[in-house]
N, C-alpha and C. Protein backbone atom coordinates (compact mmCIF):
# COMPACT_ATOMS: atom_id res chain seq x y z
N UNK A 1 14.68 276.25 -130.21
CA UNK A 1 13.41 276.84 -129.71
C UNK A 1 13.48 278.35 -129.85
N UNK A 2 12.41 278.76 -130.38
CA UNK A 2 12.43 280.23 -130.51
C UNK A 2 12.23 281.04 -129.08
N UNK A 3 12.87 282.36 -129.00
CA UNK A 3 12.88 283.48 -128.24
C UNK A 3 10.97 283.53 -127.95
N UNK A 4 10.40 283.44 -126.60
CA UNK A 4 9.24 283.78 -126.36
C UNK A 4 9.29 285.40 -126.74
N UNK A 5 7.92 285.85 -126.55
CA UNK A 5 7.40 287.54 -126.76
C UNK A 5 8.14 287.83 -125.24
N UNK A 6 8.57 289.46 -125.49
CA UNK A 6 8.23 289.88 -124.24
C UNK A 6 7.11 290.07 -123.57
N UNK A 7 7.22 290.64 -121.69
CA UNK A 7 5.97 290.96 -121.29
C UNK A 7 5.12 292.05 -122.30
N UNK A 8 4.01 292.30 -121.29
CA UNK A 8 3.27 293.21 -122.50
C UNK A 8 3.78 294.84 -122.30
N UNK A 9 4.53 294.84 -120.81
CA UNK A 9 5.21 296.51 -121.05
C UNK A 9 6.37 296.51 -120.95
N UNK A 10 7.02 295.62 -121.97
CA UNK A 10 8.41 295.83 -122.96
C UNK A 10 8.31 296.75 -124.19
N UNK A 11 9.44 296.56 -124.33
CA UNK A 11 9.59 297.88 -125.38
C UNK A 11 9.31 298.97 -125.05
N UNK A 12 8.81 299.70 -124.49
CA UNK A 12 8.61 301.21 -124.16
C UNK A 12 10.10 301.66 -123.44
N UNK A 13 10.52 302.79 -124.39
CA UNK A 13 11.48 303.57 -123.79
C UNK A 13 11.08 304.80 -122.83
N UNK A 14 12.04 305.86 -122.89
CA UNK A 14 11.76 307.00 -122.23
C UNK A 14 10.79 307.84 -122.85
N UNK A 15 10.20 308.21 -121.82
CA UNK A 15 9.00 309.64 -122.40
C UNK A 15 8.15 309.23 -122.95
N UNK A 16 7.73 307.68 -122.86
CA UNK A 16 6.50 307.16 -123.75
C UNK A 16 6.73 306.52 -124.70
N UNK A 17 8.31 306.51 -125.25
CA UNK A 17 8.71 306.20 -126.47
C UNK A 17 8.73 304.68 -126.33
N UNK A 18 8.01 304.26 -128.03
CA UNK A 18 8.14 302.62 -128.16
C UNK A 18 9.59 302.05 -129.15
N UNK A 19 10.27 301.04 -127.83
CA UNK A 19 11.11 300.66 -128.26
C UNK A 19 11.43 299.30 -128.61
N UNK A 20 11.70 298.86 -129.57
CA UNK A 20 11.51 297.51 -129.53
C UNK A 20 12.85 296.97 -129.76
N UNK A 21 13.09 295.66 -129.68
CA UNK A 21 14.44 295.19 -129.96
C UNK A 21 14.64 294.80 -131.41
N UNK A 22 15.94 294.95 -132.09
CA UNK A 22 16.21 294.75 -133.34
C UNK A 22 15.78 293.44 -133.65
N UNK A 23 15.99 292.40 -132.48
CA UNK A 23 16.20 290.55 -133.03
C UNK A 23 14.21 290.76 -132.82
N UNK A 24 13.53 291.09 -132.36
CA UNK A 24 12.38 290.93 -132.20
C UNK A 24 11.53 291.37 -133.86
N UNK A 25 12.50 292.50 -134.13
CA UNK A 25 11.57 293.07 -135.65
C UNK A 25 12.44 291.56 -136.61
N UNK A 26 13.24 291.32 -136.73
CA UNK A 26 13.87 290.08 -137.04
C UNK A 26 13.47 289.06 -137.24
N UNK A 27 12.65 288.20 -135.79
CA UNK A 27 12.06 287.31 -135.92
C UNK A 27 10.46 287.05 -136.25
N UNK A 28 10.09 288.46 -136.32
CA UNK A 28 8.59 288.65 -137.20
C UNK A 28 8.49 288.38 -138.57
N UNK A 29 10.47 289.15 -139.20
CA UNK A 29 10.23 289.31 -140.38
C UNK A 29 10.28 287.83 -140.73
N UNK A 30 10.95 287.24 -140.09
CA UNK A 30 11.22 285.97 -140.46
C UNK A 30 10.04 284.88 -140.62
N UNK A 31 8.97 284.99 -139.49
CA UNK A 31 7.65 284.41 -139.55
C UNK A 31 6.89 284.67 -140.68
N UNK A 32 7.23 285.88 -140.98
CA UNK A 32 6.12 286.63 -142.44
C UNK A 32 6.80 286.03 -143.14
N UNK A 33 8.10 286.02 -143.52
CA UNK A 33 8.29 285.13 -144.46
C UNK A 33 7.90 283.56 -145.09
N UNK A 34 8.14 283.24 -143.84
CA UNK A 34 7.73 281.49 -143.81
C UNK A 34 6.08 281.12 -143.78
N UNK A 35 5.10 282.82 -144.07
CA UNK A 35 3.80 282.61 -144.05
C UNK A 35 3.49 282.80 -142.77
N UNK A 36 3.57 282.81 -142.37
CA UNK A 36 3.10 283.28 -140.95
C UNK A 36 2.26 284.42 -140.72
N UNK A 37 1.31 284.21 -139.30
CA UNK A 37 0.71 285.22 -138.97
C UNK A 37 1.07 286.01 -137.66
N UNK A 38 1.52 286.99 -137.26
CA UNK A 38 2.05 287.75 -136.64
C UNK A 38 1.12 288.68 -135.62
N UNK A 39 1.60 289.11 -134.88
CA UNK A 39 0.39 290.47 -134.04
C UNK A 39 1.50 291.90 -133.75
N UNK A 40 1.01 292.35 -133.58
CA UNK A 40 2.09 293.55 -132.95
C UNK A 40 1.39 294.95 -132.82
N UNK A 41 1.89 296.08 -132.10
CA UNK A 41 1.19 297.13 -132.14
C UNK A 41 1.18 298.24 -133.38
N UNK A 42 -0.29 298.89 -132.98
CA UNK A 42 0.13 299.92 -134.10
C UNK A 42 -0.79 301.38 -133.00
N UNK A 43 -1.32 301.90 -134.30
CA UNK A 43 -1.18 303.85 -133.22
C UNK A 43 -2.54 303.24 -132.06
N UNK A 44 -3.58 302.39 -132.68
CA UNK A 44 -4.63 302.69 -131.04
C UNK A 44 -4.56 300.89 -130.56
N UNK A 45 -4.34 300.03 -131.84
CA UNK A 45 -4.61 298.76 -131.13
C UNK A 45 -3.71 297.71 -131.76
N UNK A 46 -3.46 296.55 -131.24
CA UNK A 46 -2.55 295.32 -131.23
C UNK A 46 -3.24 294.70 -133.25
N UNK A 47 -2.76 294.68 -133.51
CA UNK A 47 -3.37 294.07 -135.03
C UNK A 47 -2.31 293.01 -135.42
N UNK A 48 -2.91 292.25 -136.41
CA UNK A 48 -3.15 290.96 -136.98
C UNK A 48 -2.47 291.33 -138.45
N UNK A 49 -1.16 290.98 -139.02
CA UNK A 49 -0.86 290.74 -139.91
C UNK A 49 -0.08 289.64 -140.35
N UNK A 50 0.52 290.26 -141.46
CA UNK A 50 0.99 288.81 -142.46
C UNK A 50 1.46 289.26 -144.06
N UNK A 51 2.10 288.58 -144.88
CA UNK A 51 2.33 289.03 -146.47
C UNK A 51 1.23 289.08 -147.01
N UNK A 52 1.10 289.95 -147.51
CA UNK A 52 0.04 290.56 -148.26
C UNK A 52 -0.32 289.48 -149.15
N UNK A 53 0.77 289.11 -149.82
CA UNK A 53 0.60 288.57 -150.69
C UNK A 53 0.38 286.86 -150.58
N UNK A 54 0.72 286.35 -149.67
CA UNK A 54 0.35 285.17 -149.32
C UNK A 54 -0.87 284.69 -149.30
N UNK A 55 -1.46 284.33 -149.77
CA UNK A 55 -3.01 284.06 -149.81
C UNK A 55 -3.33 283.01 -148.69
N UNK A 56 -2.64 281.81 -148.50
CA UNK A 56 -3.01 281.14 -147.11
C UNK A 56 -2.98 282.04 -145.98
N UNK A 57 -1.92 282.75 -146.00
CA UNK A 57 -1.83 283.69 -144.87
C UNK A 57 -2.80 284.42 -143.95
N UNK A 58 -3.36 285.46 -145.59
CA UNK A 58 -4.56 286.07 -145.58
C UNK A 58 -5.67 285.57 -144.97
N UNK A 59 -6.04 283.75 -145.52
CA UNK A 59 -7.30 283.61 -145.27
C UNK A 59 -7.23 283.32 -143.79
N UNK A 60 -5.58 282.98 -143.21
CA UNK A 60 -5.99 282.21 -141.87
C UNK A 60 -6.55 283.44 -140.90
N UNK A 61 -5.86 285.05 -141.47
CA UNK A 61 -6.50 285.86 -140.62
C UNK A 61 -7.69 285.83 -140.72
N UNK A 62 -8.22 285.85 -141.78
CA UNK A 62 -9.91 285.80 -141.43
C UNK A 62 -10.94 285.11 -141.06
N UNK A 63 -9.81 283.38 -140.98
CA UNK A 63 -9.83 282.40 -139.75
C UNK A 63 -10.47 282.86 -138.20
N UNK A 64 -9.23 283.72 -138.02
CA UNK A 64 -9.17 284.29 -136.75
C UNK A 64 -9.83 284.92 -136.35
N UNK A 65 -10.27 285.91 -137.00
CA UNK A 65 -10.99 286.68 -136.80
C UNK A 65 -12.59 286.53 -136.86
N UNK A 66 -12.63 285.63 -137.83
CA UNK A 66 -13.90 284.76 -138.13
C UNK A 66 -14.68 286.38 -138.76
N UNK A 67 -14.08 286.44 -139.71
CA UNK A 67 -14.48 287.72 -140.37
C UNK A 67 -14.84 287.23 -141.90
N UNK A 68 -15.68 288.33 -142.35
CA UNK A 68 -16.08 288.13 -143.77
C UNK A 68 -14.68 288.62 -145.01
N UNK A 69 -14.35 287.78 -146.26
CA UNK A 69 -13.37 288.04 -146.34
C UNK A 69 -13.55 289.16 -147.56
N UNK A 70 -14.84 289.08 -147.72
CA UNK A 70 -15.74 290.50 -148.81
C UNK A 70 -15.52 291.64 -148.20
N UNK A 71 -14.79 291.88 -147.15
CA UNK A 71 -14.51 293.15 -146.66
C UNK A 71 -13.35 293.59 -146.75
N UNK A 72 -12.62 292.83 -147.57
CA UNK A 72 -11.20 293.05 -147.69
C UNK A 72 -10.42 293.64 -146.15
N UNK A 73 -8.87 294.07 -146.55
CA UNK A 73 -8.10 294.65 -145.46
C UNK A 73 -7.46 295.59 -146.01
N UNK A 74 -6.57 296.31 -144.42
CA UNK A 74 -5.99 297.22 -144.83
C UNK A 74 -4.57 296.96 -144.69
N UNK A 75 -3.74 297.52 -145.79
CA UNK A 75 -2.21 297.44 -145.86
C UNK A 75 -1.56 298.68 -144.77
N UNK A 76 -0.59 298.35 -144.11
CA UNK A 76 0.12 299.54 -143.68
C UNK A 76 1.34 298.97 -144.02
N UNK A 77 2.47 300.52 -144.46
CA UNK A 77 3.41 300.50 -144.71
C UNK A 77 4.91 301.82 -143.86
N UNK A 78 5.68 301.53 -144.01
CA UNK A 78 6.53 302.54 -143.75
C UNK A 78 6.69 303.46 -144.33
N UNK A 79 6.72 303.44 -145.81
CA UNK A 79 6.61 304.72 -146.83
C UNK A 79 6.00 304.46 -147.88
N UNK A 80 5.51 305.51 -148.71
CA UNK A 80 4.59 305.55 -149.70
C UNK A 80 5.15 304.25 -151.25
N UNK A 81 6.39 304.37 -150.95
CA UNK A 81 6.98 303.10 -151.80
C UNK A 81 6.64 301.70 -152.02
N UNK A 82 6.39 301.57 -150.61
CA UNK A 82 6.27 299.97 -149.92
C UNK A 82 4.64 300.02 -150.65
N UNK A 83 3.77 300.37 -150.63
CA UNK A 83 2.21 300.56 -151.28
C UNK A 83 2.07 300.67 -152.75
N UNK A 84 3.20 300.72 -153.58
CA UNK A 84 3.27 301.38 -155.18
C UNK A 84 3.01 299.72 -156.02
N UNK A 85 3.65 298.85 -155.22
CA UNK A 85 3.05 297.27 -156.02
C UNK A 85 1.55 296.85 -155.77
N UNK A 86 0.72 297.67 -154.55
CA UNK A 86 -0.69 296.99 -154.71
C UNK A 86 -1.63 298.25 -155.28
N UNK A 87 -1.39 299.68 -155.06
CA UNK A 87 -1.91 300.84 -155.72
C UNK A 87 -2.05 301.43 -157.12
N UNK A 88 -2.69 302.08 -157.50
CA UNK A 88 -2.46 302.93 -158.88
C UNK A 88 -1.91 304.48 -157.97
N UNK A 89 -1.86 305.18 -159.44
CA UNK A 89 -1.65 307.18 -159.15
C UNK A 89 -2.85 307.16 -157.57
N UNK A 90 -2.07 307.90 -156.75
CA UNK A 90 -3.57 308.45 -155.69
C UNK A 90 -3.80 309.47 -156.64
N UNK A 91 -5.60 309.59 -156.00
CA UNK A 91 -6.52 310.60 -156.84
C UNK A 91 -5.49 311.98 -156.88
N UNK A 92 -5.45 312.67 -157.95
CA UNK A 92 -4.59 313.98 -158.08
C UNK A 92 -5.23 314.86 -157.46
N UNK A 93 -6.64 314.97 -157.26
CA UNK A 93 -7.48 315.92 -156.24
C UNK A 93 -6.95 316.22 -154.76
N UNK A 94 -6.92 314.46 -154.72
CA UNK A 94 -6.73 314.47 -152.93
C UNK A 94 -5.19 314.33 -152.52
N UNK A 95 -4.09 314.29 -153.46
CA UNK A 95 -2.79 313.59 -153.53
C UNK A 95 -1.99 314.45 -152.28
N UNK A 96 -2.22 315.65 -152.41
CA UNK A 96 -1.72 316.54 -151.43
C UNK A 96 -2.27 316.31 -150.06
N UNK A 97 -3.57 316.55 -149.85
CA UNK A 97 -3.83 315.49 -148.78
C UNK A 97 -3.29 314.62 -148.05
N UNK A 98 -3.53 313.63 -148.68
CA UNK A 98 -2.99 312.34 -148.62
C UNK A 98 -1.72 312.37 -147.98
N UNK A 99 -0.66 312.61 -148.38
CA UNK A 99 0.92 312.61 -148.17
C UNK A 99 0.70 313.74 -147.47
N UNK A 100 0.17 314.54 -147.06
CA UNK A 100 0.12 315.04 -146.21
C UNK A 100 -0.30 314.60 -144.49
N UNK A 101 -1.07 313.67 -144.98
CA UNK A 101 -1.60 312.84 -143.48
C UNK A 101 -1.22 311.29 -143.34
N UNK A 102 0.28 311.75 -144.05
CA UNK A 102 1.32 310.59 -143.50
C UNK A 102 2.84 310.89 -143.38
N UNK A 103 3.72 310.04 -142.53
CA UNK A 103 3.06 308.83 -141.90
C UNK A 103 2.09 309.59 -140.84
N UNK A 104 0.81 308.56 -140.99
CA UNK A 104 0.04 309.09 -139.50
C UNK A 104 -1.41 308.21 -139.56
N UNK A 105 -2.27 308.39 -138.73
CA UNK A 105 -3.25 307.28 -138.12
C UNK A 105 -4.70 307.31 -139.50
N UNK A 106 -4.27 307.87 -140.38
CA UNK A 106 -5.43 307.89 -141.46
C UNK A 106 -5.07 306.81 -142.79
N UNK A 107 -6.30 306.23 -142.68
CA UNK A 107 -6.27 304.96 -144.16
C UNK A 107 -7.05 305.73 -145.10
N UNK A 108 -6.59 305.62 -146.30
CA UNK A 108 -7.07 305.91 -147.73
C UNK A 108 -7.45 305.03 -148.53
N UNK A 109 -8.81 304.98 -148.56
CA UNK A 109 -9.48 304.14 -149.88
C UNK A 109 -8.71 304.37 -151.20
N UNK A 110 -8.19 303.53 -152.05
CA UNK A 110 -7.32 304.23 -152.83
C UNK A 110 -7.65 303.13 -154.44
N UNK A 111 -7.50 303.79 -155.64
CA UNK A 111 -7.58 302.91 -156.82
C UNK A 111 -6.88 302.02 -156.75
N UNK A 112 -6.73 300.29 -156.63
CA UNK A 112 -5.72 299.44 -157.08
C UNK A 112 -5.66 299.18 -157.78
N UNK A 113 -4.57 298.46 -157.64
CA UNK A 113 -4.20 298.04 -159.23
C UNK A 113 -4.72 296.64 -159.73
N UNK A 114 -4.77 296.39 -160.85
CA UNK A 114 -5.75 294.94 -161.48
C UNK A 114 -5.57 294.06 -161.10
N UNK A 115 -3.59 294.16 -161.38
CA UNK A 115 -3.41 292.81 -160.32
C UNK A 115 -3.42 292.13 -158.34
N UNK A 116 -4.03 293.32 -158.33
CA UNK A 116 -3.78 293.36 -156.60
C UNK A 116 -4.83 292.13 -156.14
N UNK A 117 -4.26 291.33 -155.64
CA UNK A 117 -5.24 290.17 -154.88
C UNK A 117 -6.74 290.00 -154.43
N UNK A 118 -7.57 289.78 -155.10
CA UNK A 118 -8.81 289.81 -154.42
C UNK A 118 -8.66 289.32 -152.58
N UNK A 119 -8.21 288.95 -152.27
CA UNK A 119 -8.09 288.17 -150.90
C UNK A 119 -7.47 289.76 -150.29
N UNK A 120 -7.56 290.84 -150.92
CA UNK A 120 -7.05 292.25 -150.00
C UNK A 120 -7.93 293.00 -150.00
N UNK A 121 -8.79 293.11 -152.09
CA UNK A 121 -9.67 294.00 -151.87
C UNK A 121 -10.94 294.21 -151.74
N UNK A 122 -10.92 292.21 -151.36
CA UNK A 122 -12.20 291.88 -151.50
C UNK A 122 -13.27 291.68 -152.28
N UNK A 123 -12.35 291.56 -153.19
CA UNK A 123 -12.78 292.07 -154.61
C UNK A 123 -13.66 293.41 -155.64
N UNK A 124 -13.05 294.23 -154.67
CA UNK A 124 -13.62 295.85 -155.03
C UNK A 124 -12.54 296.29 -156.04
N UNK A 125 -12.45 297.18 -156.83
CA UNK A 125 -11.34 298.05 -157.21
C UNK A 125 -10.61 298.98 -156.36
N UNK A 126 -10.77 299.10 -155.13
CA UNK A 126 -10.28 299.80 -154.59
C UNK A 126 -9.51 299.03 -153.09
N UNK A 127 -8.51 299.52 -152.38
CA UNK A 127 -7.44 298.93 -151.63
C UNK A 127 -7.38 300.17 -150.36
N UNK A 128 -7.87 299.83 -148.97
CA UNK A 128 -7.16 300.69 -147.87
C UNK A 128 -5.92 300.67 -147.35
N UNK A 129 -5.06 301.35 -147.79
CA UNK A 129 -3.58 301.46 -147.24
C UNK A 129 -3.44 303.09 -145.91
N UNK A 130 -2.03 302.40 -145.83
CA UNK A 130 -1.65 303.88 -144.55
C UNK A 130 -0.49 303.64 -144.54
N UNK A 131 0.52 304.90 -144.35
CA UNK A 131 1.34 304.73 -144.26
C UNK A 131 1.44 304.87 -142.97
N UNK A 132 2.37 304.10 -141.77
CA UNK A 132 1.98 304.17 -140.62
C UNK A 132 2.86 305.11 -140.19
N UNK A 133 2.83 305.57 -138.70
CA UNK A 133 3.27 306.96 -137.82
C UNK A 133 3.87 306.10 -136.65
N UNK A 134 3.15 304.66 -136.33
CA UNK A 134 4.01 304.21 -134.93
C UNK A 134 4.93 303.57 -135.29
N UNK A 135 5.96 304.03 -134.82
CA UNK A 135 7.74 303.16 -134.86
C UNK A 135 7.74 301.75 -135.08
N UNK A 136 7.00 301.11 -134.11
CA UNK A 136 7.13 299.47 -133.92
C UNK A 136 6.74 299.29 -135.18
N UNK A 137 5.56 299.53 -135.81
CA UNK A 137 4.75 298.78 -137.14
C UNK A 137 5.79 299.33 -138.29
N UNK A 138 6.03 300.84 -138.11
CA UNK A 138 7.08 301.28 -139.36
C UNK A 138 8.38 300.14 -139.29
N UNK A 139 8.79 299.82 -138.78
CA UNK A 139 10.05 299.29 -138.64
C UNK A 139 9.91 298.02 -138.88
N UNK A 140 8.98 297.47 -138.24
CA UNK A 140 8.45 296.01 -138.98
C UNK A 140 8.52 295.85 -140.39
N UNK A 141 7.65 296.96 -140.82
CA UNK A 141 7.61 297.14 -142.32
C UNK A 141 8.96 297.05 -143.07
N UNK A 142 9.84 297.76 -142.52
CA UNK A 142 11.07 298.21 -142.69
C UNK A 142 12.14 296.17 -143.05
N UNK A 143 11.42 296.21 -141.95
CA UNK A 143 12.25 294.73 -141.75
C UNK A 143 11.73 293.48 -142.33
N UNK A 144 10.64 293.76 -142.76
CA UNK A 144 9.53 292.63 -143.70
C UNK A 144 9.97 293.14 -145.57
N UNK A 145 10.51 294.33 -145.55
CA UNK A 145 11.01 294.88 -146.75
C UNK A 145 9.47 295.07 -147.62
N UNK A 146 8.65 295.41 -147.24
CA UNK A 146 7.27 295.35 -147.66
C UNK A 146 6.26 296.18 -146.71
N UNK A 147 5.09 296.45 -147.46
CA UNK A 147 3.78 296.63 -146.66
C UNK A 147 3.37 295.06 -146.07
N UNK A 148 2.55 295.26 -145.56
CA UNK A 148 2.10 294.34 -144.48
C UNK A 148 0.17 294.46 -144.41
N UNK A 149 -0.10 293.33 -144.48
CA UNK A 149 -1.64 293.17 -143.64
C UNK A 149 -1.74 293.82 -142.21
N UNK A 150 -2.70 294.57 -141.85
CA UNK A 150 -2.78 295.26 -140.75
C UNK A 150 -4.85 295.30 -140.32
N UNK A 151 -5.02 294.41 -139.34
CA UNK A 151 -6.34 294.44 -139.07
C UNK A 151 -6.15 294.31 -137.42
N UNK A 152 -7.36 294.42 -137.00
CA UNK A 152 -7.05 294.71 -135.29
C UNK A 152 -7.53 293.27 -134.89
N UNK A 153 -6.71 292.83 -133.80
CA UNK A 153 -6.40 291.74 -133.53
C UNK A 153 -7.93 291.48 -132.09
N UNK A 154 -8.62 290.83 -132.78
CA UNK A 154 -9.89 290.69 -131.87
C UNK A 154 -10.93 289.71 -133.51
N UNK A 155 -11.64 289.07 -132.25
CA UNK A 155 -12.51 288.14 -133.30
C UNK A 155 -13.65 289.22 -133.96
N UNK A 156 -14.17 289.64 -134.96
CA UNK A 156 -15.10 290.25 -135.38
C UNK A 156 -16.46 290.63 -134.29
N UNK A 157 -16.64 292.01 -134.17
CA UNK A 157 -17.35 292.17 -133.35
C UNK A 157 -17.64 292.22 -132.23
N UNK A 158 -16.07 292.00 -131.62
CA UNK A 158 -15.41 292.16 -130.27
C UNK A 158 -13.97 293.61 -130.05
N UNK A 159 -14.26 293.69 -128.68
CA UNK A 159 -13.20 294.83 -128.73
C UNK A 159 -11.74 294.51 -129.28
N UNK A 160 -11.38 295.46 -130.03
CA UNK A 160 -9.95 294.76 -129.95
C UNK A 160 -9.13 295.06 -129.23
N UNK A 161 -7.69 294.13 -128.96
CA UNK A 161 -6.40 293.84 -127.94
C UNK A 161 -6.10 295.34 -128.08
N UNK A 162 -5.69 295.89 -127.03
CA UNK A 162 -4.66 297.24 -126.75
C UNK A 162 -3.20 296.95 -126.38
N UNK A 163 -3.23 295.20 -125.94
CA UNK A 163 -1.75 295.30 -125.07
C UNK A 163 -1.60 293.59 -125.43
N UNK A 164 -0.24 292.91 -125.45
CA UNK A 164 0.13 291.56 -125.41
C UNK A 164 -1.07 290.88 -125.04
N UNK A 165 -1.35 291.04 -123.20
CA UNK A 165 -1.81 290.43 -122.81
C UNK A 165 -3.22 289.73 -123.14
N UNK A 166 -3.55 291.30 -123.47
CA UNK A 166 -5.28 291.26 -123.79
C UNK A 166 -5.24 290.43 -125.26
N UNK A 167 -4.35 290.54 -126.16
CA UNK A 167 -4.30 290.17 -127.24
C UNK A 167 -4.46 288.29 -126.95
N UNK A 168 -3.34 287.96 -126.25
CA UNK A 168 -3.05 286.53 -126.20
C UNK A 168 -3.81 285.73 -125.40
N UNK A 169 -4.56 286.64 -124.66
CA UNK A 169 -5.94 286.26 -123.82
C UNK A 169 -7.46 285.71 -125.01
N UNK A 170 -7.63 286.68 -125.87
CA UNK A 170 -8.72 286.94 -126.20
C UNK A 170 -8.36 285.97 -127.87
N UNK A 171 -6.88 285.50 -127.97
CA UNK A 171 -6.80 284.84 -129.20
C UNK A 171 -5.71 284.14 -128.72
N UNK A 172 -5.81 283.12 -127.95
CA UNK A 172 -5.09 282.29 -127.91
C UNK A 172 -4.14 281.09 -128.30
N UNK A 173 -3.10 280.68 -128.42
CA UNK A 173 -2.69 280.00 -130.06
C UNK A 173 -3.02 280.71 -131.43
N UNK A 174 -3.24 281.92 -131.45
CA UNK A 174 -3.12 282.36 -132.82
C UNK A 174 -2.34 282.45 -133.38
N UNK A 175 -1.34 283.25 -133.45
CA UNK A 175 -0.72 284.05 -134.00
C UNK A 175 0.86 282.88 -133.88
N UNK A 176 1.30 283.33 -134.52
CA UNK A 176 2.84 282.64 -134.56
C UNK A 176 3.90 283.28 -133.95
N UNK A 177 3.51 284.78 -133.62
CA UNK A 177 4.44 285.57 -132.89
C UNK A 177 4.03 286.75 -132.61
N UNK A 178 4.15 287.47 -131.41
CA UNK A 178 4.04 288.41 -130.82
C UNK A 178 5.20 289.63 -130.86
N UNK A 179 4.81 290.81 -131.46
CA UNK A 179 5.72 291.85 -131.31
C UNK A 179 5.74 292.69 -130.53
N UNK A 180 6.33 292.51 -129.43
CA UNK A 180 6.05 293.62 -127.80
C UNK A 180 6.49 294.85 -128.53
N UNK A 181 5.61 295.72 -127.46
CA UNK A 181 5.51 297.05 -127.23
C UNK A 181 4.52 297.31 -127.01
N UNK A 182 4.08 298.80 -126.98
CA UNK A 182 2.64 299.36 -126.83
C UNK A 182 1.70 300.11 -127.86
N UNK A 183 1.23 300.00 -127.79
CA UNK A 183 -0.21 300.67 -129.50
C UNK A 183 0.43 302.42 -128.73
N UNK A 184 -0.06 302.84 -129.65
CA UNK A 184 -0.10 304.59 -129.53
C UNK A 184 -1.00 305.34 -128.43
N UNK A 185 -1.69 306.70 -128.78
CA UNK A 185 -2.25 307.42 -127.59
C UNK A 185 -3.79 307.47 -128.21
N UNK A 186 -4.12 306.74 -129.15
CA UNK A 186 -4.89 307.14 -130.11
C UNK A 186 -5.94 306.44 -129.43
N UNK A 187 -7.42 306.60 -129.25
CA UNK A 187 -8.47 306.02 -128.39
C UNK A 187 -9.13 305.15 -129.80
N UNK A 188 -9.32 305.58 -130.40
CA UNK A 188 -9.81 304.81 -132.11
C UNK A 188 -8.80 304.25 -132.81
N UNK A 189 -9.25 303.07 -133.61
CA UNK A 189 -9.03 302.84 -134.83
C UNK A 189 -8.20 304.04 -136.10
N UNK A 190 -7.56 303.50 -137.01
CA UNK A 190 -7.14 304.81 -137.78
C UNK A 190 -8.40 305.18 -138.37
N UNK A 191 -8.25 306.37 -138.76
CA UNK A 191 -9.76 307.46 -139.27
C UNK A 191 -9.67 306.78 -141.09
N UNK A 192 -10.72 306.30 -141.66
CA UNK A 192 -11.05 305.98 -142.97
C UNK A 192 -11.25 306.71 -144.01
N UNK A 193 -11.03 307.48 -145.43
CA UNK A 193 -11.38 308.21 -145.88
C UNK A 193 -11.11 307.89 -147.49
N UNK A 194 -12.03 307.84 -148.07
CA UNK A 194 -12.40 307.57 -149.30
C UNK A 194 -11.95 308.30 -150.41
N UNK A 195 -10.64 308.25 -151.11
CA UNK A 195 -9.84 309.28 -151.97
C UNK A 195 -10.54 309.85 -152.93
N UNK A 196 -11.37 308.89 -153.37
CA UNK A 196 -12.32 310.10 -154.51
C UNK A 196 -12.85 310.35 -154.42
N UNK A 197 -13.70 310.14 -153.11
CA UNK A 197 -15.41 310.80 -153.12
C UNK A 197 -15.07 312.00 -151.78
N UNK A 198 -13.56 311.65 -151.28
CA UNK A 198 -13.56 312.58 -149.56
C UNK A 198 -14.47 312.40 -148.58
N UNK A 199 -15.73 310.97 -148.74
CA UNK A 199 -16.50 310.95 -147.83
C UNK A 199 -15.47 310.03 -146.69
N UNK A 200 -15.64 310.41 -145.08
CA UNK A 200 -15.07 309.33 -144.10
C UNK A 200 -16.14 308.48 -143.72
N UNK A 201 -15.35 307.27 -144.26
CA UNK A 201 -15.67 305.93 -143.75
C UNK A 201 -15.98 305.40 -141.95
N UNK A 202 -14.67 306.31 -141.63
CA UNK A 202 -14.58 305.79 -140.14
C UNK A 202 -14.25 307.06 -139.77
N UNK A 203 -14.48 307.54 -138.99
CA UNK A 203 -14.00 308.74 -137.76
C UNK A 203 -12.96 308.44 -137.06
């Protein structure tokens, strides 16, 4: 029988700091592997991932979410590396930018690449990635050896989870595993911004 989640205010160390346990990033990676769909925190809210590349995976999030799947998702990763198998060059305009506002709470509309999964980009040419800034999700990444699906864990058109509880309340039997800790200080969503045009998507 597997290790339950912790409560929902585990993991937090000193001074605010999110700490999570090694066997916990472990047994996520292990769920993503076997296809699985996962939850865990990131900088403002509890989100919904899975292998990118898994296509059952994908659709069960949008199962869950009961979301349109023409809207594609967004990848977060630990470093700009982990993003180089679903991306092209970032725009050379904005490139400085960009790596400049990572790791940290901003997604970039970005060129993908041909082969990148319609079930990510929705079938657009273009792919929202981030490299992420909160520990728990970087380290996940870290431990999934990959970017990751990253959408906020709430049915479409509802608030989304900030904490375990609210999460496992509001989506019950979802997910295959829970990654304690706490989301960031961030009151929003990450901020959206469109690499070649510089218009923001999301605030």
């Amino acid at each position: 029988m597997s290790r339950p989640a912790a409560p929902a205010d585990a993991g937090r160390g000193g001074k605010g700091d999110v700490v999570t346990s090694p066997w916990h990033l472990r047994e996520a990676a292990r769920r993503v592997r076997r296809g699985g769909v996962i939850a865990y925190p990131t900088e403002a809210v509890f989100g919904l991932g899975c292998d990118p590349d898994d296509g059952a995976a994908v659709r069960r999030i949008f199962r869950i979410k009961r979301r349109d799947a023409a809207k594609g998702l967004i990848l977060i990763a630990a470093e700009l590396e982990q993003l180089l198998p679903y991306i092209q060059a970032l725009p050379a305009a904005r490139e400085p930018e960009i790596l400049a506002s990572w790791p940290g709470p901003v997604t970039w509309i970005v060129p993908a690449r041909l082969d990148t999964p319609a079930w990510l980009t929705g079938g657009r040419d273009t792919l929202a990635v981030r490299v992420t800034a909160h520990p728990v999700a970087a380290a996940l990444c870290r431990a999934c050896g990959g970017a990751l699906v990253s959408t906020s864990a709430n049915r479409s058109g509802h608030a989304p989870a900030r904490n375990v509880l609210q999460m496992q309340r509001r989506l019950p039997g979802a997910t295959d595993y829970v990654v304690p800790g706490r989301v960031g200080e961030r009151a929003r969503p990450s901020r959206i911004v469109d690499a070649r045009s510089g218009a923001v998507l999301r605030p």
